[in-house]
N, C-alpha and C. Protein backbone atom coordinates (compact mmCIF):
# COMPACT_ATOMS: atom_id res chain seq x y z
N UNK A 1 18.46 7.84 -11.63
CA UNK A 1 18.02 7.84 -13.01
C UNK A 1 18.97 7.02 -13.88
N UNK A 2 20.52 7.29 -13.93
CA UNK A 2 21.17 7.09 -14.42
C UNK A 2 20.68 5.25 -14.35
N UNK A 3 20.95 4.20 -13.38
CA UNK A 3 20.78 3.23 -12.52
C UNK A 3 19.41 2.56 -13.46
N UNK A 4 18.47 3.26 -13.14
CA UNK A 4 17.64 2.58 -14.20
C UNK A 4 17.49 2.76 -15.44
N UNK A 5 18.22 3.65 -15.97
CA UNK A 5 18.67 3.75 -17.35
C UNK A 5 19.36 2.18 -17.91
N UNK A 6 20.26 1.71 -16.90
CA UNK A 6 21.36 0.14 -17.21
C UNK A 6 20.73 -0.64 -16.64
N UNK A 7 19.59 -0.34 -16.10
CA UNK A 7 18.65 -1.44 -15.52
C UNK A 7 17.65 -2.08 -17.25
N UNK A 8 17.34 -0.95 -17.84
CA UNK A 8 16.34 -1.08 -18.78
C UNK A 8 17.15 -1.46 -20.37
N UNK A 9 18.83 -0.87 -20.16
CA UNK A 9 19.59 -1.07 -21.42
C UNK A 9 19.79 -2.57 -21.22
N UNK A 10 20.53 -3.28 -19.92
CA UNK A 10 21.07 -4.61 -19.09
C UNK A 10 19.94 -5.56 -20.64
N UNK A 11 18.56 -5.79 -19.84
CA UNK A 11 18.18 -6.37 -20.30
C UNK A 11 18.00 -6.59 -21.90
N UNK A 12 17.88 -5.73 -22.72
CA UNK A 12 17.49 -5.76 -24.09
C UNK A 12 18.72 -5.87 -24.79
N UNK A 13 20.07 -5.70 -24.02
CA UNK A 13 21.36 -6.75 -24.38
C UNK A 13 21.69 -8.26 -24.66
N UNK A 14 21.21 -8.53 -23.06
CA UNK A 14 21.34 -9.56 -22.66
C UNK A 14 20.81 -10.42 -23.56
N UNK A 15 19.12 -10.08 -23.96
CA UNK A 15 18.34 -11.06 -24.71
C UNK A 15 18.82 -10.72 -25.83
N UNK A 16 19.15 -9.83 -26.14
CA UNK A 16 19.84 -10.11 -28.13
C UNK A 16 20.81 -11.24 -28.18
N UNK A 17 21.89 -11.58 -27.32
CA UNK A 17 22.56 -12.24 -27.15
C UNK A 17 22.33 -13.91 -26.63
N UNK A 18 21.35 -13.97 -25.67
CA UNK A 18 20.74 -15.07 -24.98
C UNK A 18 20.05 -15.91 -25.65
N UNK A 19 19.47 -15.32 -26.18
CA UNK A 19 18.12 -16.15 -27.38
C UNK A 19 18.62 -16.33 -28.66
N UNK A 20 19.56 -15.70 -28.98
CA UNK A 20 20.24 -16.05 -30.34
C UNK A 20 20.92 -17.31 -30.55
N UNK A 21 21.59 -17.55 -29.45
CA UNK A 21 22.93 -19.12 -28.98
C UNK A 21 21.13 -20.32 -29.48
N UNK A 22 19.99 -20.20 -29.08
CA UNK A 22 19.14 -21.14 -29.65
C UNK A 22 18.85 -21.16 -30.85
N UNK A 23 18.78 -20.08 -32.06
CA UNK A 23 18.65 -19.97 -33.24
C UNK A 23 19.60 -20.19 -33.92
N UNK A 24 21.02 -20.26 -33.40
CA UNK A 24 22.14 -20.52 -34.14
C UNK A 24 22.37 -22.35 -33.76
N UNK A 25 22.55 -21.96 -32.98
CA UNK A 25 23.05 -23.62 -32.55
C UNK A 25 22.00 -24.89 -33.07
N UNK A 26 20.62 -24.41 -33.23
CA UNK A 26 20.09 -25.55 -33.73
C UNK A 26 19.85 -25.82 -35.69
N UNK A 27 19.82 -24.50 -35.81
CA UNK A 27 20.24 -24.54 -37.49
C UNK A 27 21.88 -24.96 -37.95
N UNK A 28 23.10 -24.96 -36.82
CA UNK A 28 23.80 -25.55 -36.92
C UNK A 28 23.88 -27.32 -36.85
N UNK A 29 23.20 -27.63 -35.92
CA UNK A 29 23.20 -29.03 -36.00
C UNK A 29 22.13 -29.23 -36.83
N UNK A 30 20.98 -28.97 -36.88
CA UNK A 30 20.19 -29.86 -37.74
C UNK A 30 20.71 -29.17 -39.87
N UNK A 31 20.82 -28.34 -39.82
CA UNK A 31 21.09 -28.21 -41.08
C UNK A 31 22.78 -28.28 -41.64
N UNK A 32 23.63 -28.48 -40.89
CA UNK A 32 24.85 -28.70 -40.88
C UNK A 32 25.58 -30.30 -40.06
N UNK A 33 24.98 -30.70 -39.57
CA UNK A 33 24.95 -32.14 -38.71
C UNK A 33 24.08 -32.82 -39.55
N UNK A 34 22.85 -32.28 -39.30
CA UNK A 34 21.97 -33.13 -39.91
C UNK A 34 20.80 -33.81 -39.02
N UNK A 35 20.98 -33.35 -37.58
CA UNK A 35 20.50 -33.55 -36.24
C UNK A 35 19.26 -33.47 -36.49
N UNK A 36 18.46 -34.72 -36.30
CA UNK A 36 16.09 -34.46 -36.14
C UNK A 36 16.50 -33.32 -35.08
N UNK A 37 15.38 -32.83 -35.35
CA UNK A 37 14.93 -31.33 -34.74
C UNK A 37 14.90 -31.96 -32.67
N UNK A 38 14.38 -33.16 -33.02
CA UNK A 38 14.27 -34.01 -31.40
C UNK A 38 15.92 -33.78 -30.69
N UNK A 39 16.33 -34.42 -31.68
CA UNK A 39 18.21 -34.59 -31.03
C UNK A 39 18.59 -33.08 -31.18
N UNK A 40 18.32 -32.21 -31.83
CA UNK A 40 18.76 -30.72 -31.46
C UNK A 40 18.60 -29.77 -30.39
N UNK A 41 16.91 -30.20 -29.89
CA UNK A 41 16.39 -29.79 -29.23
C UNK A 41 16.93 -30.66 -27.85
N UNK A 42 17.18 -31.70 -27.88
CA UNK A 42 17.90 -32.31 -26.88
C UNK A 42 19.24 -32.02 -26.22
N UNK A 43 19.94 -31.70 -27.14
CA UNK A 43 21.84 -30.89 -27.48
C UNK A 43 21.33 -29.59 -26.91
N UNK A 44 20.37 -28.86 -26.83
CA UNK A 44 20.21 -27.92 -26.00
C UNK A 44 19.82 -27.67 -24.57
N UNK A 45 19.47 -28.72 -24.06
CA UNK A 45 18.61 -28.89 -22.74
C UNK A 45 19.90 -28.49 -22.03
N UNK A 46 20.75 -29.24 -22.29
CA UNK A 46 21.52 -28.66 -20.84
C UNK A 46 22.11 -27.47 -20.72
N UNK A 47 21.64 -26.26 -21.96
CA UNK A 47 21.42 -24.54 -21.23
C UNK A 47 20.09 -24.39 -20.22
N UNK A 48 19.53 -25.09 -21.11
CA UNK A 48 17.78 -25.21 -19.96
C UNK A 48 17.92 -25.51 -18.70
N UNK A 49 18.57 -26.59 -18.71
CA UNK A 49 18.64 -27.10 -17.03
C UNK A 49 19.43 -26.24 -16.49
N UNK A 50 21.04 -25.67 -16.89
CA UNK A 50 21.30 -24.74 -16.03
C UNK A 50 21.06 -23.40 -15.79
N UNK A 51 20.17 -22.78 -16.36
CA UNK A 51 18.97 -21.53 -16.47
C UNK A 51 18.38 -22.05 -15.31
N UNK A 52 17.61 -23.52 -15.48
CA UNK A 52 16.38 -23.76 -14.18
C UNK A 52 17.28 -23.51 -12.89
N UNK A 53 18.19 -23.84 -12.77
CA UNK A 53 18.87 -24.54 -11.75
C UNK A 53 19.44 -22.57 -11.40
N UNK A 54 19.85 -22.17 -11.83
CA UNK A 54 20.36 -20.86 -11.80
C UNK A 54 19.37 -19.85 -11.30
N UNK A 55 18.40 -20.10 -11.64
CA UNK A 55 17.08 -19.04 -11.28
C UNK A 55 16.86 -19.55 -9.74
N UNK A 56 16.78 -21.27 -10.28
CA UNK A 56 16.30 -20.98 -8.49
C UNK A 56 17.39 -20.35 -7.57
N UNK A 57 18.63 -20.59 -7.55
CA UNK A 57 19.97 -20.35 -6.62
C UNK A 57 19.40 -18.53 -6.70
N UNK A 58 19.75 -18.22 -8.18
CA UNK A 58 19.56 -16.75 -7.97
C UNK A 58 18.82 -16.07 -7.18
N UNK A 59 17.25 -16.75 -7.11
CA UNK A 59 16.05 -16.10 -6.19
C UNK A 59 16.45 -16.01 -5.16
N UNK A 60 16.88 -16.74 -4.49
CA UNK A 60 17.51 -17.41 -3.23
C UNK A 60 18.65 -16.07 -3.14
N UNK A 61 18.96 -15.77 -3.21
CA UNK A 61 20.92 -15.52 -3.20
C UNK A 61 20.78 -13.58 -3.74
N UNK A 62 19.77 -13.04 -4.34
CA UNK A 62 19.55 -11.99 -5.19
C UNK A 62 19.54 -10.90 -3.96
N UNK A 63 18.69 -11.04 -2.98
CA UNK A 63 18.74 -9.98 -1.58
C UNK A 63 19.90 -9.85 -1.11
N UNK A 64 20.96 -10.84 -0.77
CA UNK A 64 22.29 -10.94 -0.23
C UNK A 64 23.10 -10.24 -1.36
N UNK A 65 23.08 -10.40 -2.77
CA UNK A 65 24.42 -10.23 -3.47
C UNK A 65 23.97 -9.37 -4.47
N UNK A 66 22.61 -8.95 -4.53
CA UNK A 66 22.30 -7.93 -5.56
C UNK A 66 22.82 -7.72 -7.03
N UNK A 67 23.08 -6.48 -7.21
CA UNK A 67 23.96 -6.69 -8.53
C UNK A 67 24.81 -7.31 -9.15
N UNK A 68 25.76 -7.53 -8.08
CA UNK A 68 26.69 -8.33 -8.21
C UNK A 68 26.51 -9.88 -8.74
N UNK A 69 25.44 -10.34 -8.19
CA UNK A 69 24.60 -11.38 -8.78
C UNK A 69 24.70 -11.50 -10.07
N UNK A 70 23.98 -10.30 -10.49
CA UNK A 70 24.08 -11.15 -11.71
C UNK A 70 25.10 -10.27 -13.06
N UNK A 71 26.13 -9.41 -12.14
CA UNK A 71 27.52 -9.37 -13.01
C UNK A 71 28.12 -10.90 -13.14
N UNK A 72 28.08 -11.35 -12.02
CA UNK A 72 29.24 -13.15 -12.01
C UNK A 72 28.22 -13.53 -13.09
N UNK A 73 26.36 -13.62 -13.30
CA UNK A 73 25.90 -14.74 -13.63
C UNK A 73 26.25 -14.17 -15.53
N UNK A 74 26.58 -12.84 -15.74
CA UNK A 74 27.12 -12.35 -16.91
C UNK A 74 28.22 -13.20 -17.38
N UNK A 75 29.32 -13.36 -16.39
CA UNK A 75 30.55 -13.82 -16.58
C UNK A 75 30.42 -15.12 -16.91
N UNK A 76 29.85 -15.90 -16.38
CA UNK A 76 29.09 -17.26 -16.43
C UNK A 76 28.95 -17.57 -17.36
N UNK A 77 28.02 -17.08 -18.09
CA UNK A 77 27.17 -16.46 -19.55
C UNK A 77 28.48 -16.81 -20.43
N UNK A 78 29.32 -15.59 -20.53
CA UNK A 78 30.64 -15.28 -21.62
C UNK A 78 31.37 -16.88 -21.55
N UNK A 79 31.57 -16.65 -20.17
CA UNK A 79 32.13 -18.23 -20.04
C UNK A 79 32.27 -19.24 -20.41
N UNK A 80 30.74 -19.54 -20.70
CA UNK A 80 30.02 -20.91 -21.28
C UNK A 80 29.80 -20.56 -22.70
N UNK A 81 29.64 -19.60 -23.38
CA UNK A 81 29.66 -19.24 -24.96
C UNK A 81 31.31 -19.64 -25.15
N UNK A 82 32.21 -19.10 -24.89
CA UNK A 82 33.26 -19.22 -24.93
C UNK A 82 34.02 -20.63 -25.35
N UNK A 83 33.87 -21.14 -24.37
CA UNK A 83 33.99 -22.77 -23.98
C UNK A 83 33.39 -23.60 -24.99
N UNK A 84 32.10 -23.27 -25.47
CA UNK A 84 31.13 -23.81 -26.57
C UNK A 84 32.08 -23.49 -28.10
N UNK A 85 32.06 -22.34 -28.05
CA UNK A 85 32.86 -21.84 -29.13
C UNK A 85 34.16 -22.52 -29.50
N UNK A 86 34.97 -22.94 -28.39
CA UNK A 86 36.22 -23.93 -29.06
C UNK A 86 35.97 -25.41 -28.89
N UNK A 87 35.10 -25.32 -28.16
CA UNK A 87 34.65 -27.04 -28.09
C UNK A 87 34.27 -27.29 -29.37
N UNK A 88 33.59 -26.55 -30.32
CA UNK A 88 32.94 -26.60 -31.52
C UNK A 88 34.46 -26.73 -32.51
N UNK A 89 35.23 -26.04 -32.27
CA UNK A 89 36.17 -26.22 -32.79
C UNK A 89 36.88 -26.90 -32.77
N UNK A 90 37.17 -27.34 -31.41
CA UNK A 90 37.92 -28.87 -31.49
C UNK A 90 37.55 -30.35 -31.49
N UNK A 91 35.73 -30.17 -31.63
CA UNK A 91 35.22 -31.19 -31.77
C UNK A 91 34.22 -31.29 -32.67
N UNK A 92 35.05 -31.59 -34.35
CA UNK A 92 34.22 -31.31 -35.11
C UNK A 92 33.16 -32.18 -35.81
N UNK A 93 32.11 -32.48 -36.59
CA UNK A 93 31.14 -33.53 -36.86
C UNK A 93 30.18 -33.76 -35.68
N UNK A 94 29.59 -35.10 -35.89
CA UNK A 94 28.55 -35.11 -35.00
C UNK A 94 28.69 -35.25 -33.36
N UNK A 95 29.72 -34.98 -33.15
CA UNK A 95 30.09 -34.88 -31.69
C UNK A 95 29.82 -34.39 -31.32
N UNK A 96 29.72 -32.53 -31.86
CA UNK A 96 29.90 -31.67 -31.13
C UNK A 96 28.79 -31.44 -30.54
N UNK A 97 27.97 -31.69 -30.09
CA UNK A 97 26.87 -31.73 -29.60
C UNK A 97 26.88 -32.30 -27.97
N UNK A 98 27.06 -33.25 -28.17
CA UNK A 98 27.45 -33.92 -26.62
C UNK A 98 28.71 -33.12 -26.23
N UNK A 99 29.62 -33.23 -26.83
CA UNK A 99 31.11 -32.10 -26.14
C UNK A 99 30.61 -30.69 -25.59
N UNK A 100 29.37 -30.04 -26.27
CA UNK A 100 29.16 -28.84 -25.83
C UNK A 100 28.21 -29.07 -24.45
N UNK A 101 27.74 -30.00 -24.18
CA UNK A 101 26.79 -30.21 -22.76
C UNK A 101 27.35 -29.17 -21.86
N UNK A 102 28.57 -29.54 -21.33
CA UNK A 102 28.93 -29.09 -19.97
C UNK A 102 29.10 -27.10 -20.29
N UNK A 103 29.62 -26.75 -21.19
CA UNK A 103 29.77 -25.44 -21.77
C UNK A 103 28.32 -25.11 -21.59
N UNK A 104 27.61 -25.72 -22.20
CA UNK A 104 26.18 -25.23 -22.59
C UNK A 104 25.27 -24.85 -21.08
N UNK A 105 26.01 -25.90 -20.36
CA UNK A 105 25.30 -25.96 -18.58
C UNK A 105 25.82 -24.80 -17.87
N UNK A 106 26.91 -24.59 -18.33
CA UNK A 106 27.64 -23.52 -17.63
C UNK A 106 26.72 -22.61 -18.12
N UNK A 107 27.08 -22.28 -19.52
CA UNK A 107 26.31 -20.62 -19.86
C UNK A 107 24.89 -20.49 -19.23
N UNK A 108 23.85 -21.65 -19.31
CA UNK A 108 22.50 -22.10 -18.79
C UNK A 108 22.41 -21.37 -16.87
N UNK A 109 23.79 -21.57 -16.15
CA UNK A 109 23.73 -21.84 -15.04
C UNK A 109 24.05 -20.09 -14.65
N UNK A 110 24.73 -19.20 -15.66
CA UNK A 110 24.75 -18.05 -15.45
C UNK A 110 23.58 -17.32 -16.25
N UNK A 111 23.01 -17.43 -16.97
CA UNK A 111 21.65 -16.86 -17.48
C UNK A 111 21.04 -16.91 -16.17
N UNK A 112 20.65 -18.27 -15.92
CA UNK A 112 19.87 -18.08 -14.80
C UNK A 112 20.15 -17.24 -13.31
N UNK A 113 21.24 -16.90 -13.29
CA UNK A 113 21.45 -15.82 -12.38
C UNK A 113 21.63 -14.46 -13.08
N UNK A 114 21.19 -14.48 -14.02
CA UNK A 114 20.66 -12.24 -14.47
C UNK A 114 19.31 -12.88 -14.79
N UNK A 115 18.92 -13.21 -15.03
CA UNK A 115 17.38 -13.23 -15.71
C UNK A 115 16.88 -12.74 -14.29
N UNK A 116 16.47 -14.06 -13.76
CA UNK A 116 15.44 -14.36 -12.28
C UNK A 116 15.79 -12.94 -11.52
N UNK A 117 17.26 -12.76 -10.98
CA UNK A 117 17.61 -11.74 -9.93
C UNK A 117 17.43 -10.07 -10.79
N UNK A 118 18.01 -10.35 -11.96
CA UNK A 118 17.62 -8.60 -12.22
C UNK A 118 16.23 -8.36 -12.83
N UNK A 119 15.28 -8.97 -12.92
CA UNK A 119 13.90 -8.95 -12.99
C UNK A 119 13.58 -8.20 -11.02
N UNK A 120 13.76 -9.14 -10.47
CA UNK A 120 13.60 -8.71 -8.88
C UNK A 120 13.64 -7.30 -8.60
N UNK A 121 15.35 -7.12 -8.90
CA UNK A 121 16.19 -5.95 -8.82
C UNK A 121 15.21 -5.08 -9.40
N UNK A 122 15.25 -5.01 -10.31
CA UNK A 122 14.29 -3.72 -11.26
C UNK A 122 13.14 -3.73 -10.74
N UNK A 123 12.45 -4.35 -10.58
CA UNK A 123 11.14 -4.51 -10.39
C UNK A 123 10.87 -3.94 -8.84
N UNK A 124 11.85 -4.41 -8.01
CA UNK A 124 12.11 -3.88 -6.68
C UNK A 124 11.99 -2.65 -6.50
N UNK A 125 12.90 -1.62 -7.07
CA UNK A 125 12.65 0.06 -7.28
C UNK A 125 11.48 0.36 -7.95
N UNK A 126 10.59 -0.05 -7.89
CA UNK A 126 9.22 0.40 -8.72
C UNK A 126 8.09 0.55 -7.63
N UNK A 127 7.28 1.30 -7.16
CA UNK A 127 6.36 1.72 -6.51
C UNK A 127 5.44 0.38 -6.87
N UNK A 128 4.39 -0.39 -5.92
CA UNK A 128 3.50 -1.34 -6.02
C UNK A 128 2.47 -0.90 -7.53
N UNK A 129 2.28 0.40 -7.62
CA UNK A 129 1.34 1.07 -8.39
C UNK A 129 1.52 0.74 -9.69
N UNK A 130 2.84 1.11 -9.91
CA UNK A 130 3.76 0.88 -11.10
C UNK A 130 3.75 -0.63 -11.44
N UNK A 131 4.24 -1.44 -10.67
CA UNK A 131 4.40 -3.04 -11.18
C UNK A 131 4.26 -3.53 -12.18
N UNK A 132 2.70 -3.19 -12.81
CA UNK A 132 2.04 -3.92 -14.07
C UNK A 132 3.19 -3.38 -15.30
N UNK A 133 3.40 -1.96 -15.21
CA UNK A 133 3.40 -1.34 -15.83
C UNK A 133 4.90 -1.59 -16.60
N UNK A 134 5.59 -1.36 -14.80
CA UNK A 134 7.15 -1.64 -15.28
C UNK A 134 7.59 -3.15 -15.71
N UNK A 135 6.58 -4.20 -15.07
CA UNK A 135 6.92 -5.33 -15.58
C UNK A 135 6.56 -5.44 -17.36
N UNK A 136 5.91 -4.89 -17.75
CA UNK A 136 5.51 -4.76 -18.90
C UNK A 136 6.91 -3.80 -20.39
N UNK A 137 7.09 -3.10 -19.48
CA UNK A 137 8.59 -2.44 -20.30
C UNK A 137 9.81 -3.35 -20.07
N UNK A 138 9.97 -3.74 -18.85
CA UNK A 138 10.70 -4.89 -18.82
C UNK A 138 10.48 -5.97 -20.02
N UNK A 139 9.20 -6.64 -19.88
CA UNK A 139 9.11 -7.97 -20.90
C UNK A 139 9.25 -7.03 -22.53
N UNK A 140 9.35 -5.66 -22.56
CA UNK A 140 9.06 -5.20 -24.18
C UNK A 140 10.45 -5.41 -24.41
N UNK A 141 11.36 -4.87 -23.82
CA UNK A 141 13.02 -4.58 -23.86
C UNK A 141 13.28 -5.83 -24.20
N UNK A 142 13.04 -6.85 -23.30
CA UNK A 142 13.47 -8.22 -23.52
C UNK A 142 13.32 -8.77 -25.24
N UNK A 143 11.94 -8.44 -25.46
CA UNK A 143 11.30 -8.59 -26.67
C UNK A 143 12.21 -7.87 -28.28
N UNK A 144 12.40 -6.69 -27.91
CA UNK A 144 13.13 -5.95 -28.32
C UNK A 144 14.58 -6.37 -28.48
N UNK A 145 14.94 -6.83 -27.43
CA UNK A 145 16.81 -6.96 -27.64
C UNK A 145 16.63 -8.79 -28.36
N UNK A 146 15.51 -9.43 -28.17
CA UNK A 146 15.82 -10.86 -28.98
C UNK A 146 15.09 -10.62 -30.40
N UNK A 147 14.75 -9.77 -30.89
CA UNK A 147 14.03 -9.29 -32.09
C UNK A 147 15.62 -8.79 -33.00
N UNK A 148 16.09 -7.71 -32.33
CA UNK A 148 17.55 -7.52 -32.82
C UNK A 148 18.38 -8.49 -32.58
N UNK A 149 18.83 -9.12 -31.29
CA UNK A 149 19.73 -10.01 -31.52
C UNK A 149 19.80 -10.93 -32.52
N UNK A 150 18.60 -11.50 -32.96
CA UNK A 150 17.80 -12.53 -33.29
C UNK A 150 18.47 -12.57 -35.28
N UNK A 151 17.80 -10.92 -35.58
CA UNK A 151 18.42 -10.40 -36.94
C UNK A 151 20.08 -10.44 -37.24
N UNK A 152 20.54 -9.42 -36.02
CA UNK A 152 21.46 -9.79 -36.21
C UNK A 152 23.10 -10.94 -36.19
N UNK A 153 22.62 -11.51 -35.30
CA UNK A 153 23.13 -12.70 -35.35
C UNK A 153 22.93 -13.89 -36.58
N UNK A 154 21.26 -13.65 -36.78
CA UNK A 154 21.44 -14.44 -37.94
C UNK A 154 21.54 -14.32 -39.16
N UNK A 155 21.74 -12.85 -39.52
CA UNK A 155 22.41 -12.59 -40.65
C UNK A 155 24.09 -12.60 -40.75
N UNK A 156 24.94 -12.55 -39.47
CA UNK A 156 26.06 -13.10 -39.88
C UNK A 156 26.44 -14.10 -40.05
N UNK A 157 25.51 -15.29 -39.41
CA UNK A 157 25.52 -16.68 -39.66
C UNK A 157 25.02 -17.05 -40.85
N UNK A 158 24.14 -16.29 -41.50
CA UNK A 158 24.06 -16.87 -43.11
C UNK A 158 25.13 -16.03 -44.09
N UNK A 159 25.49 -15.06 -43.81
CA UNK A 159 26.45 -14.40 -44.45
C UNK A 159 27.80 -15.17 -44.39
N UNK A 160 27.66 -16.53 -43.24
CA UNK A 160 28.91 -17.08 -42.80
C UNK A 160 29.13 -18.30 -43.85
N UNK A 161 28.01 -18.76 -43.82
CA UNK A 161 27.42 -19.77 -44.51
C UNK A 161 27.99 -19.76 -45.79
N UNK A 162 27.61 -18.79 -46.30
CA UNK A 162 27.58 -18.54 -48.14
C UNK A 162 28.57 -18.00 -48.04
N UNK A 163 29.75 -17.18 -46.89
CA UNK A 163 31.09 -17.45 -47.68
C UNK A 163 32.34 -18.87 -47.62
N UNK A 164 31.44 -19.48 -46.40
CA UNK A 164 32.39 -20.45 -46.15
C UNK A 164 32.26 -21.73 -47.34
N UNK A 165 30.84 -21.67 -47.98
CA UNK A 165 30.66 -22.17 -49.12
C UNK A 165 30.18 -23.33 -48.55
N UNK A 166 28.95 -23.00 -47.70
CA UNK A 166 28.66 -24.42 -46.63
C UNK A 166 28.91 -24.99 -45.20
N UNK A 167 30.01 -24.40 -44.60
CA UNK A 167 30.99 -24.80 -43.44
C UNK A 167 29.59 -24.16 -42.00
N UNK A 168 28.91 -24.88 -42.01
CA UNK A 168 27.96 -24.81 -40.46
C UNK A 168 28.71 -24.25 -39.36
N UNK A 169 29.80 -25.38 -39.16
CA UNK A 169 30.53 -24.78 -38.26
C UNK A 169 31.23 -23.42 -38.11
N UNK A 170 32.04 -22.76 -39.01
CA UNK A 170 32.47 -22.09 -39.12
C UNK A 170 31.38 -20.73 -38.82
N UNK A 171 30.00 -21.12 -39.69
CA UNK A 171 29.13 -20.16 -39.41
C UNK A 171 28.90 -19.67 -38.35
N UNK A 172 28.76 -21.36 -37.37
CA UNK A 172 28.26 -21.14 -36.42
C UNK A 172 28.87 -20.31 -34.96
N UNK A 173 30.70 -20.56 -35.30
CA UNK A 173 31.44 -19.75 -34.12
C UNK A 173 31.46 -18.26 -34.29
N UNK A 174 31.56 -18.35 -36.07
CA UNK A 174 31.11 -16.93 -36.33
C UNK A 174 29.95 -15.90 -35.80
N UNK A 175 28.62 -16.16 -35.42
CA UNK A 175 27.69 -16.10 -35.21
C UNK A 175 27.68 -15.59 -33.45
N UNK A 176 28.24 -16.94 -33.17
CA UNK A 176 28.73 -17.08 -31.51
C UNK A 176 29.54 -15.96 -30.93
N UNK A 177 30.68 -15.45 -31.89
CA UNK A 177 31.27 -14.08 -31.49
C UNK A 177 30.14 -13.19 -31.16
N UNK A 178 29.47 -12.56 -31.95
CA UNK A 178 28.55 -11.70 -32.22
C UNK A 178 27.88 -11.90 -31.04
N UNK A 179 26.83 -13.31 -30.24
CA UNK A 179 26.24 -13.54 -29.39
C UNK A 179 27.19 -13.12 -27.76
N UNK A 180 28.46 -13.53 -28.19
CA UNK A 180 29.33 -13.16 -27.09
C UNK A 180 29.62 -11.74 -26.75
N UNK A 181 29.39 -11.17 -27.79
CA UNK A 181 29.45 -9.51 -28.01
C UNK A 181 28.77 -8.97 -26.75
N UNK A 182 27.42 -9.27 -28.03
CA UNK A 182 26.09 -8.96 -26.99
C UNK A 182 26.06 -9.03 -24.90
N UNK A 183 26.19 -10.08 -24.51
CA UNK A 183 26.74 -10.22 -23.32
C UNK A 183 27.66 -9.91 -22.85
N UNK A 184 28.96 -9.72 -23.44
CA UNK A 184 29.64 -8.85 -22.84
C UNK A 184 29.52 -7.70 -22.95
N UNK A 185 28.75 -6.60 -23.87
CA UNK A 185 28.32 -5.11 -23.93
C UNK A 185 27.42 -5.54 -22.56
N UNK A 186 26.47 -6.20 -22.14
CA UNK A 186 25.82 -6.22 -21.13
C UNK A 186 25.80 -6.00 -19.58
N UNK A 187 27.72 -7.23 -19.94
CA UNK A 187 28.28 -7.25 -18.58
C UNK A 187 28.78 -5.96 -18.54
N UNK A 188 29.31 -4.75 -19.05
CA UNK A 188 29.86 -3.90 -19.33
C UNK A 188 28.75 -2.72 -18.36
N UNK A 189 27.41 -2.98 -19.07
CA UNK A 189 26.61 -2.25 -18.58
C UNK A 189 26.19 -2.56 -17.33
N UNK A 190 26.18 -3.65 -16.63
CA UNK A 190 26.28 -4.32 -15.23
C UNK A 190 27.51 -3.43 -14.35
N UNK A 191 28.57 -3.44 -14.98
CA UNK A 191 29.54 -2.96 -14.08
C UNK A 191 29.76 -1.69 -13.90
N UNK A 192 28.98 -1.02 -14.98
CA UNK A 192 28.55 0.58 -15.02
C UNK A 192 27.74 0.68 -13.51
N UNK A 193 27.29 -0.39 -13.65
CA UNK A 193 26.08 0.20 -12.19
C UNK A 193 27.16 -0.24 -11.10
């Protein structure tokens, strides 16, 4: 019981935290850079690609290493927020965008190992009968933790905004803590199990 209790909390963490790094980071460059929505959306691909690239390894790799899977792909996660977070800082103006690629691939490359594998995982302990059902509380939680993350993250990023008196950046690492939070309360709950 306990087990799928951090099976069902895991996720609606994770996504408060996961989906937020896209709502922050692109109102940072395009309304603080100044980035077309094209070149923002571009400055983000390489979380995308290492998500794609991560899911597949994960599918692959999820029967052998189970949970553990996707505690590292947590760490991954923190990792690559992390890395983003002072890259932003030490690379300030329109750079920072290209400087964050490899950070951004990293965090991309550990998402994709909790998403894909603890979908499995959970879904695995569920009777065939159940499936629809549990996949369905699964996708609500998800829904749920990027609905909150979503608020709250971006109310400290505009709260960041209007005290920094404009400073994007500043908003934006500000913001990034909070997202880093989130994932690490997650990994926390990963290592509970």
């Amino acid at each position: 019981q306990r087990d799928r209790h951090a099976e069902g909390v895991r996720p609606v963490l994770y996504f408060a935290g996961f989906t937020s790094i896209f709502f922050i980071f692109t109102l940072f460059l395009q309304n603080g850079l100044h980035y077309s929505a094209l070149l923002a959306g571009l400055a983000i691909t390489p979380f995308a690609l290492g998500s794609a690239a991560g899911s597949t390894v994960g599918g692959r790799m999820v029967s052998r290493f189970g949970r553990s899977l996707v505690a590292g792909g947590l760490v991954l996660v923190a990792v690559g927020l992390a890395a983003t977070f002072l890259t932003v800082r030490a690379v300030p103006g329109g750079h920072a965008a290209l400087a964050t690629a490899i950070p951004l691939l990293v965090g991309g490359l550990g998402s994709g190992l909790v998403i894909s594998p603890n979908q499995a995982l959970t879904l695995s302990e569920v009777p065939p009968e159940g499936g629809g059902s549990a996949a369905g509380v699964l996708q609500t939680g998800q829904r749920i933790g990027t609905a909150v993350g979503i608020a709250a993250v971006g109310a400290v990023f505009f709260a960041a905004v209007t005290a920094s008196h404009g400073d994007w950046a500043a908003a934006f690492r500000h913001a990034l803590l909070v997202v880093t939070a989130f994932v690490l309360i997650a990994l926390c709950a990963a290592a509970a199990d």
